[in-house]
Protein backbone atom coordinates (compact mmCIF):
# COMPACT_ATOMS: atom_id res chain seq x y z
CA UNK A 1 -20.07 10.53 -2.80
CA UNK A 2 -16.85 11.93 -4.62
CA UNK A 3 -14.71 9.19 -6.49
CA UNK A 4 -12.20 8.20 -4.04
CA UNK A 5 -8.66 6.65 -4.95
CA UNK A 6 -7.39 3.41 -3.11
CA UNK A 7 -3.60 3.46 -2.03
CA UNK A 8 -1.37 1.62 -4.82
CA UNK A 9 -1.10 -2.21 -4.30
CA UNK A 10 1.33 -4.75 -6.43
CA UNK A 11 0.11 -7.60 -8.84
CA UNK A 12 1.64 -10.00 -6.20
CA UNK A 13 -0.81 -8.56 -3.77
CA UNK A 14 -4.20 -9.51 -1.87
CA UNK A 15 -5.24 -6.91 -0.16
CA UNK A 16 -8.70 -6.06 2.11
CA UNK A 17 -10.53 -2.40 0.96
CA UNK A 18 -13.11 -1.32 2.86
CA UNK A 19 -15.47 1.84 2.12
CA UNK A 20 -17.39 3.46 4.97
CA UNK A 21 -21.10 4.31 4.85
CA UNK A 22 -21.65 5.69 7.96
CA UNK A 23 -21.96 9.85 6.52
CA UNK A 24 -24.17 8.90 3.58
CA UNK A 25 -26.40 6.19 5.37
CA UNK A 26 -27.15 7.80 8.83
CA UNK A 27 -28.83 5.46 10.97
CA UNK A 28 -30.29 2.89 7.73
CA UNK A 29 -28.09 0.01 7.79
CA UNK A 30 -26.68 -2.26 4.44
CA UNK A 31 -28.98 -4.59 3.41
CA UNK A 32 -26.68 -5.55 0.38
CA UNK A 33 -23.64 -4.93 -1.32
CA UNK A 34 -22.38 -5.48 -4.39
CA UNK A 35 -19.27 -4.69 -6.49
CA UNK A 36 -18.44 -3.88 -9.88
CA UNK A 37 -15.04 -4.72 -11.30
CA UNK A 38 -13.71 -4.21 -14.79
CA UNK A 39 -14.12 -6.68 -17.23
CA UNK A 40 -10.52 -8.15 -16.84
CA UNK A 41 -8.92 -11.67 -15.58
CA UNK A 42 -5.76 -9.88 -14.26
CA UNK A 43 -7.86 -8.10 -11.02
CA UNK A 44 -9.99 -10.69 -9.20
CA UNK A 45 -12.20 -10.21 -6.29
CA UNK A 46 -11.43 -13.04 -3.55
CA UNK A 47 -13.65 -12.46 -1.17
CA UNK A 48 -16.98 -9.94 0.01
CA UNK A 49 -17.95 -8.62 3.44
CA UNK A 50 -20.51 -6.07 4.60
CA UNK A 51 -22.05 -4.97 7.73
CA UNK A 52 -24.49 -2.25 9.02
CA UNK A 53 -22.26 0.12 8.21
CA UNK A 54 -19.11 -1.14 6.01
CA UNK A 55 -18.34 -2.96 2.91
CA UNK A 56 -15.16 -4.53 1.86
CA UNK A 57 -13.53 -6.41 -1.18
CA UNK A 58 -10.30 -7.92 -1.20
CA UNK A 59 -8.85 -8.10 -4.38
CA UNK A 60 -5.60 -9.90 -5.77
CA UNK A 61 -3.36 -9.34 -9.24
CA UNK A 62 -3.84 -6.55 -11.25
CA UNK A 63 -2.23 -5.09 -14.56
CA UNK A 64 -0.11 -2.11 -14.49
CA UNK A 65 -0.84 -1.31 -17.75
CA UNK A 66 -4.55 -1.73 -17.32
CA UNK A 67 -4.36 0.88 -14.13
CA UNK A 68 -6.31 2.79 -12.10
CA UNK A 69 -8.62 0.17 -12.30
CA UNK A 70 -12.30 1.48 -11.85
CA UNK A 71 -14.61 -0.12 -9.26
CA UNK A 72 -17.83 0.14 -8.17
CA UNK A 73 -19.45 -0.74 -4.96
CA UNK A 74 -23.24 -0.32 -4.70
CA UNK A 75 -25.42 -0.57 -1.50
CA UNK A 76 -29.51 -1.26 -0.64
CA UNK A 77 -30.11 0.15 2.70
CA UNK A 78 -33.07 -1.06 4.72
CA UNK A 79 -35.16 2.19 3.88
CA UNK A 80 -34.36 0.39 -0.05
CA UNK A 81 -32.43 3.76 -0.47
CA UNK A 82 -29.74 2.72 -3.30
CA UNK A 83 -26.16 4.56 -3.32
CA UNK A 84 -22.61 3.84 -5.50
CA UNK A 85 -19.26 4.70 -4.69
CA UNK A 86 -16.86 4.89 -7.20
CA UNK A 87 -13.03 4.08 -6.26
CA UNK A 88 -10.29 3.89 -8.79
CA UNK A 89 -7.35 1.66 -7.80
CA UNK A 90 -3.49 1.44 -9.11
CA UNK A 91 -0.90 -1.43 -9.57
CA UNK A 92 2.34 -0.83 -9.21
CA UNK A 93 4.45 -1.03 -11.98
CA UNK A 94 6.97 -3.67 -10.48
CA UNK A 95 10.42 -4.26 -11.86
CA UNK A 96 12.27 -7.06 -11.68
CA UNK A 97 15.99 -5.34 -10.47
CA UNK A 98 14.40 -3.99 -7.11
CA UNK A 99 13.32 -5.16 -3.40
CA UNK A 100 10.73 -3.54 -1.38
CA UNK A 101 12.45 -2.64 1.57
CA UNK A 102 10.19 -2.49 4.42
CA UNK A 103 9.76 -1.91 8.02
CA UNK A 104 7.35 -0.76 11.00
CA UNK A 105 8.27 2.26 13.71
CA UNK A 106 6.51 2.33 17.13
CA UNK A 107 6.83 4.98 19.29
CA UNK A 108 7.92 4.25 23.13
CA UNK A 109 4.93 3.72 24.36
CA UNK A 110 4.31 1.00 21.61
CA UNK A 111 1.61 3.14 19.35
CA UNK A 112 2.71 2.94 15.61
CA UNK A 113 4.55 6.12 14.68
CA UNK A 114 2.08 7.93 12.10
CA UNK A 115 4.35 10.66 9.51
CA UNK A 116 7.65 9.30 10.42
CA UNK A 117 10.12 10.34 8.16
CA UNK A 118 12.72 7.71 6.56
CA UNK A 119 15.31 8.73 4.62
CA UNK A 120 17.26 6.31 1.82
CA UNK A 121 20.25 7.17 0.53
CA UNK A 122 22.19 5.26 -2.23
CA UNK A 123 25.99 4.66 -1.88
CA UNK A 124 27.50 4.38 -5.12
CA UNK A 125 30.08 1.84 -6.12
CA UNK A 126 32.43 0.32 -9.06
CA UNK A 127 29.17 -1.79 -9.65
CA UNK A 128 26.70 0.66 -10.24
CA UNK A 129 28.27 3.54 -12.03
CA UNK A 130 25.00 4.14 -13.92
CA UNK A 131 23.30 5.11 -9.80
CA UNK A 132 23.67 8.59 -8.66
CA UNK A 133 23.97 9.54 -5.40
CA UNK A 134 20.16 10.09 -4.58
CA UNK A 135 17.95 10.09 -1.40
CA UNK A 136 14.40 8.68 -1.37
CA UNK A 137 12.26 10.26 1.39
CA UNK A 138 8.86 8.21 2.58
CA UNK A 139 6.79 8.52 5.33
CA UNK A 140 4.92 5.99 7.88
CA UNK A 141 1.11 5.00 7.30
CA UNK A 142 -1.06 5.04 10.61
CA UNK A 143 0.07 1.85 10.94
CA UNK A 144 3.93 2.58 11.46
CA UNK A 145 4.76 0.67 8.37
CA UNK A 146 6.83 2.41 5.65
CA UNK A 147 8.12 0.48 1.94
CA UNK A 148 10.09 1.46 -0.87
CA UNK A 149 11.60 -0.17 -4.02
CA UNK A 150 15.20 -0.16 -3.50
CA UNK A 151 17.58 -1.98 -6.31
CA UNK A 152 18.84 -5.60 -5.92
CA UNK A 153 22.88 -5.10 -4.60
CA UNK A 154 22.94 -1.62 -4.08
CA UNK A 155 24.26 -0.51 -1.09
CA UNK A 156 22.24 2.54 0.75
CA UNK A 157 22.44 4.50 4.14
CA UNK A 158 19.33 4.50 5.86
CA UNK A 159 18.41 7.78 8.04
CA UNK A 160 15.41 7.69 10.74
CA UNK A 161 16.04 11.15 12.42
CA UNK A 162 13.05 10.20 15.08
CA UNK A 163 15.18 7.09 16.40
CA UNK A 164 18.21 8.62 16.06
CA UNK A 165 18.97 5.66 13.11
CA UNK A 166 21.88 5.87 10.79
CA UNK A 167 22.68 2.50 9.39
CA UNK A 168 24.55 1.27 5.50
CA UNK A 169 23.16 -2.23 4.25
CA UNK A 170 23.29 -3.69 0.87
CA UNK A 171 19.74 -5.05 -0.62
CA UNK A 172 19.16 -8.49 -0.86
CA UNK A 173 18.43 -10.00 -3.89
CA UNK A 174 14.84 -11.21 -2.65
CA UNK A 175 11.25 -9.26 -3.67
CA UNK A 176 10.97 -7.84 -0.25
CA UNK A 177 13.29 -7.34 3.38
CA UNK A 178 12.32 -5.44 6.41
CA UNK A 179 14.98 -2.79 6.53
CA UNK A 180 15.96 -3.32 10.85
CA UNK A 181 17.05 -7.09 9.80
CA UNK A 182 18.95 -5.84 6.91
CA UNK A 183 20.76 -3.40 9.84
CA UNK A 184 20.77 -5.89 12.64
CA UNK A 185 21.67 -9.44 11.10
């Protein structure tokens, strides 16, 4: 298998990763699994799961300036056929100014909205003469969910052409708000 890159997770984070076997094992099935993780205290493995088919880690911290981490998960199959997979995995850098403005878009029929675009616009003000007017453009995951690092008391128009959305809100001085509460007090 090809090294493979995780999505980007913060230091605050523990998240579940889960690597597939299925197109390199066939019909074997796991027997065991186990992972390698850099010699560090900052990323820690808090848990282990594998079935037939799939492995997972979830893993909490992490050290920007010890990123991509390298990790290693390694499988016995029940033929005792041995195979690695390599994944590298990057922390955010997180700074202290900013909230992660979040939300989740489901389409009518209440299916997450995959490649929704969301537009963020900042509105500058007397208070932040150093911010340009800029845009930030993200898209929605499979899940629906979209998140960006916004900074603490700025004000910024949010644009989501799909639903038709134009709202101005002013971010919260908190590490994270869902963007529709922000709108919709």
């Amino acid at each position: 298998m090809s090294i493979m890159y995780w999505p980007t997770k913060r230091p605050s984070e523990e998240l579940d990763y889960t690597l597939d076997w299925d197109m390199v094992i066939g019909s074997s099935s796991i027997l065991s699994s186990s992972w390698i993780l850099p010699d560090t205290t900052s990323l820690i493995s808090t848990n282990e799961y594998f079935d037939s088919n799939e492995t997972t880690i979830w893993l909490y911290g992490g050290d920007p300036s010890e990123s991509p981490y390298l990790i290693t998960n390694i499988i016995v199959t029940n033929l005792d056929q041995t195979y690695s997979q390599d994944v590298y995995l990057p922390i955010y850098y997180v700074l202290a100014n900013v909230c992660d403005v979040t939300g989740v878009i489901m389409s009518p029929t209440g299916e997450p909205s995959f490649q929704t675009e969301c537009f963020f616009s900042n509105i500058p003000d007397q208070t932040f003469v150093n911010i340009s007017e800029s845009s930030v453009s993200i898209e929605t995951d499979t899940n629906g969910y979209f998140s960006t690092p916004l900074i603490i008391g700025a004000s910024y128009r949010v644009y989501i052409p799909d639903l038709g959305l134009m709202a101005a809100f002013t971010v919260p001085d908190t590490t994270s708000a869902n963007v529709f509460e922000l709108i919709n007090p």
